[in-house]
Protein backbone atom coordinates (compact mmCIF):
# COMPACT_ATOMS: atom_id res chain seq x y z
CA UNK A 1 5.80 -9.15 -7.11
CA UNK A 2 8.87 -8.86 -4.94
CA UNK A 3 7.70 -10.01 -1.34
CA UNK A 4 8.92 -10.12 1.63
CA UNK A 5 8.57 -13.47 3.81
CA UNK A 6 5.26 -13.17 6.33
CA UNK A 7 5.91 -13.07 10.17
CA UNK A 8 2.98 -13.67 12.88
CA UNK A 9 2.15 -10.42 14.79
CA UNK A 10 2.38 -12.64 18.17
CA UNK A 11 5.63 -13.83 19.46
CA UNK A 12 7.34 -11.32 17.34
CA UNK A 13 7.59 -8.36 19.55
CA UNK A 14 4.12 -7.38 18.29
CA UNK A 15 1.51 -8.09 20.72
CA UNK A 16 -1.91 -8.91 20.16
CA UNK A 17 -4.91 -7.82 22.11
CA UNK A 18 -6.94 -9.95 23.89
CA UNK A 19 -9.94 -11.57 22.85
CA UNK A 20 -12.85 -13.07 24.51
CA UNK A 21 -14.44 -16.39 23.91
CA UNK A 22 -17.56 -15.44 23.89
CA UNK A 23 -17.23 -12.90 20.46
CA UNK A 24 -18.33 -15.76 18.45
CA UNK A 25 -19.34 -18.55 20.60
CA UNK A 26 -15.81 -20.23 21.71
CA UNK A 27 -13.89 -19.28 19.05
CA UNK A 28 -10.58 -17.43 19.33
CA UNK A 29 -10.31 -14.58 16.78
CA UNK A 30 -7.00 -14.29 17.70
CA UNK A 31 -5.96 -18.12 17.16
CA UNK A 32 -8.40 -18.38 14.48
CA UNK A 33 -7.30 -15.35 12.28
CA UNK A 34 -3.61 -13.83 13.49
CA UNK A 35 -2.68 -10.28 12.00
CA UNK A 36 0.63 -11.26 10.22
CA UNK A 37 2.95 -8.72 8.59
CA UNK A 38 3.28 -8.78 5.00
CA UNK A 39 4.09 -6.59 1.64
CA UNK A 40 1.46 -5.22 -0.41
CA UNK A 41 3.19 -3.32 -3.30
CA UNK A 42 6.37 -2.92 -1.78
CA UNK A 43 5.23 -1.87 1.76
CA UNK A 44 4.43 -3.44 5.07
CA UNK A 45 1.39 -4.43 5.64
CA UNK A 46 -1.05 -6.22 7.96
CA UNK A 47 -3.12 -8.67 6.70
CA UNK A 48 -4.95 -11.86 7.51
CA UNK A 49 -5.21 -15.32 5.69
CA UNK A 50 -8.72 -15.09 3.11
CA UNK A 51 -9.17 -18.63 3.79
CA UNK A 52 -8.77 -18.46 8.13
CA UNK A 53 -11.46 -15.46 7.60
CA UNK A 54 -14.22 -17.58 5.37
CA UNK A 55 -13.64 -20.07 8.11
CA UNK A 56 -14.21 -17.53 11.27
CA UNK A 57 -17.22 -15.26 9.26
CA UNK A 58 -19.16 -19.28 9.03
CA UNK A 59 -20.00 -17.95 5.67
CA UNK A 60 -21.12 -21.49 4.29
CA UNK A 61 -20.22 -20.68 0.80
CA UNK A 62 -17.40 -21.93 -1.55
CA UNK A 63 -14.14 -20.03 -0.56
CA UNK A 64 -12.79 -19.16 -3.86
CA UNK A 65 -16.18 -18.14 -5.14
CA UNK A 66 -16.81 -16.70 -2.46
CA UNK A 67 -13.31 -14.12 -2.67
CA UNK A 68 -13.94 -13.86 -6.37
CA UNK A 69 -17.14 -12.43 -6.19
CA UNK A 70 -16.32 -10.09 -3.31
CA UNK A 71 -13.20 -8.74 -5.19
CA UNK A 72 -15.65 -8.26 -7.89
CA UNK A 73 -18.45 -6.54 -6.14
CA UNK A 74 -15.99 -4.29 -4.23
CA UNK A 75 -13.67 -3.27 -6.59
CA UNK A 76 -10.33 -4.81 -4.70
CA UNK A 77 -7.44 -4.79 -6.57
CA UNK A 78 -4.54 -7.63 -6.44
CA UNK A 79 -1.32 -5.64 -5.20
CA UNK A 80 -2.77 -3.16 -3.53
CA UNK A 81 -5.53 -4.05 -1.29
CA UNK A 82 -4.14 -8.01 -1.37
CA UNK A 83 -1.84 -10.21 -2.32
CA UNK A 84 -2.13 -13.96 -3.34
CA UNK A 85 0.28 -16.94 -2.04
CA UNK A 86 1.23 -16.94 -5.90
CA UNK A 87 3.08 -14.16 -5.51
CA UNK A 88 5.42 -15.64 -2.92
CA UNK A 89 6.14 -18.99 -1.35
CA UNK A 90 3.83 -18.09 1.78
CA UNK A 91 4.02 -20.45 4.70
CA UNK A 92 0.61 -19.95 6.98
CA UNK A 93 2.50 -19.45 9.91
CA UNK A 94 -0.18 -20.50 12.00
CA UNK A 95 -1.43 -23.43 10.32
CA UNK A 96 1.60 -26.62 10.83
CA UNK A 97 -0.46 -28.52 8.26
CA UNK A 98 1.11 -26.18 5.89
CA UNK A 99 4.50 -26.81 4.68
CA UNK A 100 6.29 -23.70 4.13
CA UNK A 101 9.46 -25.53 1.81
CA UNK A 102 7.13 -27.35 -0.28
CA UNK A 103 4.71 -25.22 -0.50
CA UNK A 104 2.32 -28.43 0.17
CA UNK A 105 -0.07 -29.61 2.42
CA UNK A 106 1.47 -32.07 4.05
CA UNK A 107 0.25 -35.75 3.00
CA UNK A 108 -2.12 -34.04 1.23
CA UNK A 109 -1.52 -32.43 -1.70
CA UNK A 110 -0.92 -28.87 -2.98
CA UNK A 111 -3.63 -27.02 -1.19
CA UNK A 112 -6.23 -24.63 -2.11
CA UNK A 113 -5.04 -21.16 -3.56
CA UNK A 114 -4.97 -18.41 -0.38
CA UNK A 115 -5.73 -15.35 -0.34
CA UNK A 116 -3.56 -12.17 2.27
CA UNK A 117 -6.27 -8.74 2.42
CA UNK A 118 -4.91 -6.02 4.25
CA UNK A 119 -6.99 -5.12 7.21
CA UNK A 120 -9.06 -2.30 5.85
CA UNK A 121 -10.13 -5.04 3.20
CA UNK A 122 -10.76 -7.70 5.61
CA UNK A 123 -12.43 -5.13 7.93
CA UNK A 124 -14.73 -4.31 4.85
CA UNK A 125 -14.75 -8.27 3.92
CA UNK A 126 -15.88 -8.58 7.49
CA UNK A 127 -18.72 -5.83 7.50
CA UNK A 128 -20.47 -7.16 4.07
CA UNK A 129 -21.48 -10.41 6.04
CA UNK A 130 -23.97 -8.67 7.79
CA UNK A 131 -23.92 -11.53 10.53
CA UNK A 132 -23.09 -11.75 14.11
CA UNK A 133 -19.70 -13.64 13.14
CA UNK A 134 -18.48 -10.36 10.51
CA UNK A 135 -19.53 -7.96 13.37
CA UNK A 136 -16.64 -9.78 15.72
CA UNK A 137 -14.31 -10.26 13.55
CA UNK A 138 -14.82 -6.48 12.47
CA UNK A 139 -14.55 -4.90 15.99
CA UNK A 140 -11.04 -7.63 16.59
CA UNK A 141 -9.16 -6.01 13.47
CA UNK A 142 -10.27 -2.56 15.04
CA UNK A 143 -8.31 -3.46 18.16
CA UNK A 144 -5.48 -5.15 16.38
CA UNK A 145 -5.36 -1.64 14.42
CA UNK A 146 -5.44 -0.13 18.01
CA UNK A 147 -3.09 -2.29 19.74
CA UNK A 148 -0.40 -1.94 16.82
CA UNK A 149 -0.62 1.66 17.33
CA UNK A 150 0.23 1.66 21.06
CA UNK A 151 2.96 -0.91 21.02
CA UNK A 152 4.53 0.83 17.76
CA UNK A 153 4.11 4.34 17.80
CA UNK A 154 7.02 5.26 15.70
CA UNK A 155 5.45 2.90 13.05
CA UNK A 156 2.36 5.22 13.10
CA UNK A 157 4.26 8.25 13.26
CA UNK A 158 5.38 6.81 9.99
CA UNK A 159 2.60 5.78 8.08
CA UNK A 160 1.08 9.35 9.41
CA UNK A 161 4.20 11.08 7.73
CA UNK A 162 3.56 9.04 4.31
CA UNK A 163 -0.50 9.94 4.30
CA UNK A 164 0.29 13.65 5.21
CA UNK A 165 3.51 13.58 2.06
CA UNK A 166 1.04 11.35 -0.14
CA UNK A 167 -1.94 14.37 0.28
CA UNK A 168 0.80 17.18 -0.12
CA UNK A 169 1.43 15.65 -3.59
CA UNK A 170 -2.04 14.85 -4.63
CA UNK A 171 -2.68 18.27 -4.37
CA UNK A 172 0.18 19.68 -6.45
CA UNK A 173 -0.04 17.87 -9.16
CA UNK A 174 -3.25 19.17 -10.82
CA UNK A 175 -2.10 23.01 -9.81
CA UNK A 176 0.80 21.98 -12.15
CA UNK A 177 -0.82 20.88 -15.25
CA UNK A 178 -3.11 23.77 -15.12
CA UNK A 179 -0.03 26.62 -14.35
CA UNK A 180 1.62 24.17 -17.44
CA UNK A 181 -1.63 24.82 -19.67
CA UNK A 182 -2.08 28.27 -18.77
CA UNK A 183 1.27 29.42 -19.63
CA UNK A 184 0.90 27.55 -23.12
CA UNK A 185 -2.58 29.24 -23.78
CA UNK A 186 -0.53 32.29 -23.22
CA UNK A 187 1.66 31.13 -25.70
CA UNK A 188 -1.18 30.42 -28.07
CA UNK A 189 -0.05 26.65 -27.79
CA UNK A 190 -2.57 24.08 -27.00
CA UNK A 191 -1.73 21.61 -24.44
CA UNK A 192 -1.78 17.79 -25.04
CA UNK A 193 -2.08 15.08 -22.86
CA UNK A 194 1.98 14.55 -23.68
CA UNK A 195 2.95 17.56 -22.54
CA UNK A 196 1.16 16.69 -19.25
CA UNK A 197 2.68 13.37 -18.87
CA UNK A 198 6.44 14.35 -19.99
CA UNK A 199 6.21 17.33 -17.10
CA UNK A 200 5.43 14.55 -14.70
CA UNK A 201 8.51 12.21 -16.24
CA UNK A 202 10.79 14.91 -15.66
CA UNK A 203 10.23 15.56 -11.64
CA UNK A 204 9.83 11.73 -11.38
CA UNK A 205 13.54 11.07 -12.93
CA UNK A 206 14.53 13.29 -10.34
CA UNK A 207 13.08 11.48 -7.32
CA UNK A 208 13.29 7.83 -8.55
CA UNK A 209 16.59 7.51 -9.80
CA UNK A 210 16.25 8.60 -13.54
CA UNK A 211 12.82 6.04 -13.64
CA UNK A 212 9.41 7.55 -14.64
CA UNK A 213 6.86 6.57 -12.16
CA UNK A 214 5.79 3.64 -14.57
CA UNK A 215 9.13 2.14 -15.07
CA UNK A 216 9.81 2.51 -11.21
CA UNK A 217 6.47 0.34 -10.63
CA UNK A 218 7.83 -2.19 -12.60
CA UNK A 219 10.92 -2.31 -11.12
CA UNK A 220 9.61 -2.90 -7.97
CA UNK A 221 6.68 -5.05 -8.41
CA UNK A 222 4.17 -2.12 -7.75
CA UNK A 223 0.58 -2.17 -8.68
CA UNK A 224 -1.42 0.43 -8.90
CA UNK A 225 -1.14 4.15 -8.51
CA UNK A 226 2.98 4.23 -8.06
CA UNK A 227 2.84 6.76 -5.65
CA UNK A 228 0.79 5.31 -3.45
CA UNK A 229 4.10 2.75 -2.35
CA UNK A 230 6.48 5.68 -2.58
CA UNK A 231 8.21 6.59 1.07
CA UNK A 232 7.64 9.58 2.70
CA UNK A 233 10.83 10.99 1.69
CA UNK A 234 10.35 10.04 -1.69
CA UNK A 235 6.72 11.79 -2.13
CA UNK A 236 8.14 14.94 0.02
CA UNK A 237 10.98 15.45 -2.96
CA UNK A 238 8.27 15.45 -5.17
CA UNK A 239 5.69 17.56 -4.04
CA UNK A 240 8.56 20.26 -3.38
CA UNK A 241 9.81 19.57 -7.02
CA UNK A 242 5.89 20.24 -8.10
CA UNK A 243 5.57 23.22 -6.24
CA UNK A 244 8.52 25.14 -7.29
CA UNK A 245 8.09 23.83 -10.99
CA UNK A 246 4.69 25.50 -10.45
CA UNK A 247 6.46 28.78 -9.69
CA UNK A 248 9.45 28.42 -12.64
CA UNK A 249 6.14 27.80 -14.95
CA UNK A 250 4.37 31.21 -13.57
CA UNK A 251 7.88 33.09 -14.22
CA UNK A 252 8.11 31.94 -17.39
CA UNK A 253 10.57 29.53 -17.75
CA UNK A 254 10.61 27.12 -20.72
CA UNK A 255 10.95 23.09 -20.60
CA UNK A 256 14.96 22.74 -20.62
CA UNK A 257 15.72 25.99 -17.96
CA UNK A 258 13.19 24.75 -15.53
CA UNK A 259 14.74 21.29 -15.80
CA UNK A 260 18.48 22.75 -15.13
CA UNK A 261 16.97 24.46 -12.34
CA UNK A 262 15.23 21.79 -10.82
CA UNK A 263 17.84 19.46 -10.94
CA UNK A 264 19.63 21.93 -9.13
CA UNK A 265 17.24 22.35 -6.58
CA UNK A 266 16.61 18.66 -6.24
CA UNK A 267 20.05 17.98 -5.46
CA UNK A 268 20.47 20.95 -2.83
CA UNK A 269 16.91 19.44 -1.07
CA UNK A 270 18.61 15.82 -0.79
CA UNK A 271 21.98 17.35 0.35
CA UNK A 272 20.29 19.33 2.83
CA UNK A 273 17.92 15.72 3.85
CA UNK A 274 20.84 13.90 4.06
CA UNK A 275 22.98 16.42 6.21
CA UNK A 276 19.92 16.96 8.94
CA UNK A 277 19.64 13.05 8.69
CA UNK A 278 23.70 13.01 10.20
């Protein structure tokens, strides 16, 4: 996976909230487990070190068993709720026992395999403690979330943008494949899962460069469902491609004119993006 080298939250423009000493005894959630910024799949994300958390939730437990069996239970997947310091040389920012040329603890050793959740996991890693300690840590990453928000609006506006274009294509798709197997039906052709997936190919080389959604995962050291690291502007050329394919399908178009026509389309919707960009 192609990563992008962490940064700490604080001292980076980014500022942390304040918390009190008190939230678990004299700990300092904020020393003890910074929000750094790193990539998940190809996009920014928050996240926390695994091993700083098992220390702060007092859990008592093995650290790697005690990840493993949570990623288990939960259903967390590597590359899209977390990433692991094996997929980049990640220096613990925080930690200056930590050497990040080496890769080495220093004097001692390579050190034990970490783990970076996103906050929603380590919120939820958090909330399965069911202790004092998880409740804490829980409520900091809620004002972390909060604080990020306030001191980077136009990073929220952005991730809002990308959930709203992500929904608008979720919901197109499946209108699609049934306005595809209806017009076959009509045609007293069944419809195959092929015929599905080759529809899909055909808007995708359109938006990804001539890549299916697969191959453009690949490329870019996605995991998971590809379109849920595509840009806004990426999954906004889609869902329009989807919805007018939807109406070439209804008119009665076959495979090769609604291609012509929707690479024609496609390139007057970037021409227009690109002009109301300047």
């Amino acid at each position: 996976m192609n990563q992008k080298k962490i940064t700490a939250l604080t001292g980076s423009g980014q500022t942390q909230p304040e918390t009190s000493p008190n939230d678990i005894g004299d700990k300092d959630l904020a020393n003890l487990v910074p929000v750094i910024v790193g990539q998940i799949g190809g996009r920014d994300n928050n996240v926390v070190s695994a091993k700083a958390l098992h220390a702060a939730l007092d859990i008592g437990r093995d650290f790697s068993t005690w990840f493993a069996e949570r990623v288990e239970e939960y259903g967390f997947v590597r590359g899209v709720d977390y990433f692991t310091d094996d997929d980049m040389a990640v220096a613990w920012l925080m930690n200056d026992q930590y050497s990040p040329v080496s890769g080495k603890n220093k004097g001692r050793g390579r050190p034990q395999k970490d783990y970076f959740p996103n906050i929603a996991t380590a919120k939820e890693l958090a909330m399965v403690e069911r202790n004092e300690q998880g409740r804490a840590v829980r409520r900091y990453f809620i004002r972390c979330e909060e604080e990020l928000i306030r001191s980077a609006p136009e990073i929220a506006a952005r991730l809002r943008q990308q959930l709203r274009a992500r929904i608008t294509a979720a919901n197109l798709y499946k209108p699609m494949c049934a306005a595809l197997e209806s017009a076959r039906a009509e045609q007293g052709k069944e419809t195959q899962g092929h015929h599905y997936s080759t529809e899909s190919n055909m808007i995708a080389k359109m938006v990804l460069g001539g890549l299916t959604a697969r191959q453009w995962a690949q490329v870019n050291g996605v995991q998971g469902e590809p379109r849920d690291s595509m840009n806004a502007d990426q999954l906004e050329h889609l869902a329009y491609l989807e919805s007018t394919n939807i109406t070439l399908i209804e008119m009665g178009m076959d495979y090769y004119r609604r291609k012509s026509e929707l690479i024609r389309l496609s390139q007057r919707w970037l021409a227009k993006r690109v002009g109301g960009a300047e």
